[in-house]
C-alpha atoms as a PDB file:
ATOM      1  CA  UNK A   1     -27.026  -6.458 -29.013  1.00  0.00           C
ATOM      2  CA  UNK A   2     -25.616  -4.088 -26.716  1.00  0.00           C
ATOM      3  CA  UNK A   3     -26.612  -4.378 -22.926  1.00  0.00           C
ATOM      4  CA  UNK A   4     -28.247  -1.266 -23.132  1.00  0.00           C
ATOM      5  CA  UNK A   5     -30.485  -2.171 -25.649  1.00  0.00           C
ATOM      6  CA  UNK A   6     -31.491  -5.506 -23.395  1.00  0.00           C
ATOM      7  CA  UNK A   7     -32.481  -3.666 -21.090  1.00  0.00           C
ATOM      8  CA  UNK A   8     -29.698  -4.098 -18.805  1.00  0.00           C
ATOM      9  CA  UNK A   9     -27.876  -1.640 -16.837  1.00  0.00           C
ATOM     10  CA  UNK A  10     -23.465  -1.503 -17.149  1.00  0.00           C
ATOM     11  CA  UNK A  11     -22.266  -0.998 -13.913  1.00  0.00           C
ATOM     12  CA  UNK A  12     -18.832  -0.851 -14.258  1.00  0.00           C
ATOM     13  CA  UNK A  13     -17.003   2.303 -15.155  1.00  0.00           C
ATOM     14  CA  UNK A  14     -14.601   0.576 -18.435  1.00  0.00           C
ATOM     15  CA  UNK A  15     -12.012   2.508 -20.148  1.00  0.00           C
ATOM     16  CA  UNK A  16     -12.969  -0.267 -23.018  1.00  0.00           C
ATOM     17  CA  UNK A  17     -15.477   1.466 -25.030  1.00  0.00           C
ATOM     18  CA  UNK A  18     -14.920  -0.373 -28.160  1.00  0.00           C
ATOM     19  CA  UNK A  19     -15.754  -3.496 -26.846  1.00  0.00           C
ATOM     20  CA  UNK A  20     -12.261  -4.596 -27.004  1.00  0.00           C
ATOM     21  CA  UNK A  21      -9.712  -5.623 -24.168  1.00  0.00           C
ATOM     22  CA  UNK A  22      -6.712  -3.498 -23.898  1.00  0.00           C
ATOM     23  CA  UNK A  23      -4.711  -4.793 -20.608  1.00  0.00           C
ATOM     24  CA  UNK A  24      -1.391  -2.872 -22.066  1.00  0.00           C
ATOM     25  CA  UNK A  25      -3.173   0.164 -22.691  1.00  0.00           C
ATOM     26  CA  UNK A  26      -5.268   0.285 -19.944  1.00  0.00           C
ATOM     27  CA  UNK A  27      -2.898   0.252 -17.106  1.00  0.00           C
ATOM     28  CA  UNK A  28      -0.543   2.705 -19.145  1.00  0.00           C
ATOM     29  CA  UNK A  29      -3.127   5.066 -19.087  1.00  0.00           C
ATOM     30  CA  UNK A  30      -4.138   4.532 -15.098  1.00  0.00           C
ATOM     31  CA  UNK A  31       0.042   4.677 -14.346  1.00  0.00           C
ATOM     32  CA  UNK A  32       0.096   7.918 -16.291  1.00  0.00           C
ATOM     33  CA  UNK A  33      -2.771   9.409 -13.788  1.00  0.00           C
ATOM     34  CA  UNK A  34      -1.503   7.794 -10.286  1.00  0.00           C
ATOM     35  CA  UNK A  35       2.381   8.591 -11.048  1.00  0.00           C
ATOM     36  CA  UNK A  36       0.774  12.119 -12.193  1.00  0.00           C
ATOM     37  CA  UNK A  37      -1.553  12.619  -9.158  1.00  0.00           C
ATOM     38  CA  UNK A  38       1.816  11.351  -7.008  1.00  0.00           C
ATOM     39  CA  UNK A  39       4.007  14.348  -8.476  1.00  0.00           C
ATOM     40  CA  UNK A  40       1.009  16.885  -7.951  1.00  0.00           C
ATOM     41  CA  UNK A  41       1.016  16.312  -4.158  1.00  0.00           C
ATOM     42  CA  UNK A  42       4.349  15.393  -3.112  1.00  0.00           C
ATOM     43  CA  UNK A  43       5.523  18.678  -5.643  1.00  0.00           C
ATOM     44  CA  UNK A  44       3.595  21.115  -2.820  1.00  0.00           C
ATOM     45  CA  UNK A  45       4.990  19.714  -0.226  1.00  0.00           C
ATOM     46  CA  UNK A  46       8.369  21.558   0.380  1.00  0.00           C
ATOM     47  CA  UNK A  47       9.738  18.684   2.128  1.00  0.00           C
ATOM     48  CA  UNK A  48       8.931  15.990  -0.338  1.00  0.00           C
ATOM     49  CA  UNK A  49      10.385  18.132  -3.241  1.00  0.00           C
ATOM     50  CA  UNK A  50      12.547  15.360  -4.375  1.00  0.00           C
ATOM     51  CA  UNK A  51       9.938  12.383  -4.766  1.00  0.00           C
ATOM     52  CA  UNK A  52       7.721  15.236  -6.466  1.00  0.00           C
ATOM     53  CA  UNK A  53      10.840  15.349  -8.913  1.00  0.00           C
ATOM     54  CA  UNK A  54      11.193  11.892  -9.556  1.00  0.00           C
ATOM     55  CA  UNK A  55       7.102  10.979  -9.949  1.00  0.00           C
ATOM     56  CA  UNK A  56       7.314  14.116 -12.576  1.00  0.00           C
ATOM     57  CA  UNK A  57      10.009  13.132 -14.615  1.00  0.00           C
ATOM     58  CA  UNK A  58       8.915   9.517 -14.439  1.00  0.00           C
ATOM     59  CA  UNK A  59       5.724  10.510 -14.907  1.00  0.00           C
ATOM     60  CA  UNK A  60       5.692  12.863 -18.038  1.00  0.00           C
ATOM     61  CA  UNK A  61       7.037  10.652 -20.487  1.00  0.00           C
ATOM     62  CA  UNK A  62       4.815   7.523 -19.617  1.00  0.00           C
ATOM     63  CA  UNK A  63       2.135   9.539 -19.743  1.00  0.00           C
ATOM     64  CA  UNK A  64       3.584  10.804 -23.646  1.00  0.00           C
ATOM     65  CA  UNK A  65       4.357   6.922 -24.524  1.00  0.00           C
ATOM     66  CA  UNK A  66       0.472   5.905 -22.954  1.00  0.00           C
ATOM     67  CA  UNK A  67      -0.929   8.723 -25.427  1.00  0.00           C
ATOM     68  CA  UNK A  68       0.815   7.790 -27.985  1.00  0.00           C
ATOM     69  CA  UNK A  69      -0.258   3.935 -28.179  1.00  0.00           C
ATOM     70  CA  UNK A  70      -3.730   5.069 -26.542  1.00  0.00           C
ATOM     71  CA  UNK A  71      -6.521   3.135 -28.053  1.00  0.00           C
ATOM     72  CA  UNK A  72      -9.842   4.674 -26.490  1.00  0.00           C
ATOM     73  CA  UNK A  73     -11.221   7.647 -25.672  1.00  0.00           C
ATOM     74  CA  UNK A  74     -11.220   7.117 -21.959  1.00  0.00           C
ATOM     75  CA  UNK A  75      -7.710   6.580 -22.221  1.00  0.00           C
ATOM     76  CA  UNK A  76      -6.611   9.484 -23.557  1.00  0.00           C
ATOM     77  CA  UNK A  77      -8.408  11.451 -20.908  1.00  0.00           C
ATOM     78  CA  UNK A  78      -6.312   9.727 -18.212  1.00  0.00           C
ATOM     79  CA  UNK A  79      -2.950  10.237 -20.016  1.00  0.00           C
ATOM     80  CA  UNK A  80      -3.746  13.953 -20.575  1.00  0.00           C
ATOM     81  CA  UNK A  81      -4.748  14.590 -16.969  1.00  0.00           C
ATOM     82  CA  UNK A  82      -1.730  12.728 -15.948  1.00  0.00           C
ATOM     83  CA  UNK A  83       0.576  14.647 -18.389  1.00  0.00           C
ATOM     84  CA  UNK A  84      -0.230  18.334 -17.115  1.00  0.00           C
ATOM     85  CA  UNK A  85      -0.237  16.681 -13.041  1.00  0.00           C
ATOM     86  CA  UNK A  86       3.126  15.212 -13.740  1.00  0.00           C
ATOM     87  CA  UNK A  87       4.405  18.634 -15.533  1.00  0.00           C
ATOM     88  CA  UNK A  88       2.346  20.830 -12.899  1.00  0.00           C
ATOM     89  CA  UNK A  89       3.596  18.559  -9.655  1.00  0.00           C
ATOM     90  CA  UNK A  90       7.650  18.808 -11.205  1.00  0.00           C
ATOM     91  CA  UNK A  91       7.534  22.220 -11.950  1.00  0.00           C
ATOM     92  CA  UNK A  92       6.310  22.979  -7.905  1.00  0.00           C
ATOM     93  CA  UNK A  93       8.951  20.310  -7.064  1.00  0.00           C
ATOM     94  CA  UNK A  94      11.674  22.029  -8.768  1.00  0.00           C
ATOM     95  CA  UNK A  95      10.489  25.465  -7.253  1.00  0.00           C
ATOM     96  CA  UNK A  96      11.189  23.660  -4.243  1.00  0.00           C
ATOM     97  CA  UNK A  97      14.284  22.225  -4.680  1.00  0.00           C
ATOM     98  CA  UNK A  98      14.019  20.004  -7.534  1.00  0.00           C
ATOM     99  CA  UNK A  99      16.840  16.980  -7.164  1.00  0.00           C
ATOM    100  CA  UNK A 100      18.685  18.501  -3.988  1.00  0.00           C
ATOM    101  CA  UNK A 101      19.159  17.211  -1.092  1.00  0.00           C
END
């Protein structure tokens, strides 16, 4: 019987929603978004444009490879925000400078 049903309140915010652990997938997916939000904010800084670089291109394809062995809904959501903040953050980076000193 789900807790729900119980009566009891979840109070945890899980990226689990099939009841299932997925350690792999899970911190895949919250990589993706950090590395992602990383890019996003060091990409607008002119002075950080190389570490905006490097979190983008590091960034974009573990986001792709954490979508692609995604398991949950919740998951996906994080990969897909971190995918466009990794693009987003190395395309300001490279208007900045990209990979030069």
């Amino acid at each position: 019987m789900p807790p729900e049903a119980a009566g009891q309140k979840r109070s945890a915010i899980s990226l689990n929603t099939d009841g299932e652990r997925h350690p792999l997938e899970n911190s895949l997916a919250v990589s993706a978004i950090v590395i992602g939000l990383a890019a996003l904010v060091l990409g607008f800084i002119p002075a950080t444009h190389f570490f905006g670089m490097l979190a983008g291109v590091i960034g974009l394809p573990l986001a792709l490879y954490s979508q692609l062995v995604s398991v949950t809904t919740g998951e996906r959501w994080l990969n897909v925000v971190g995918m466009v903040a990794s693009f987003v953050g190395a395309a300001f980076a490279l208007k900045h400078g990209g990979f030069n000193p």
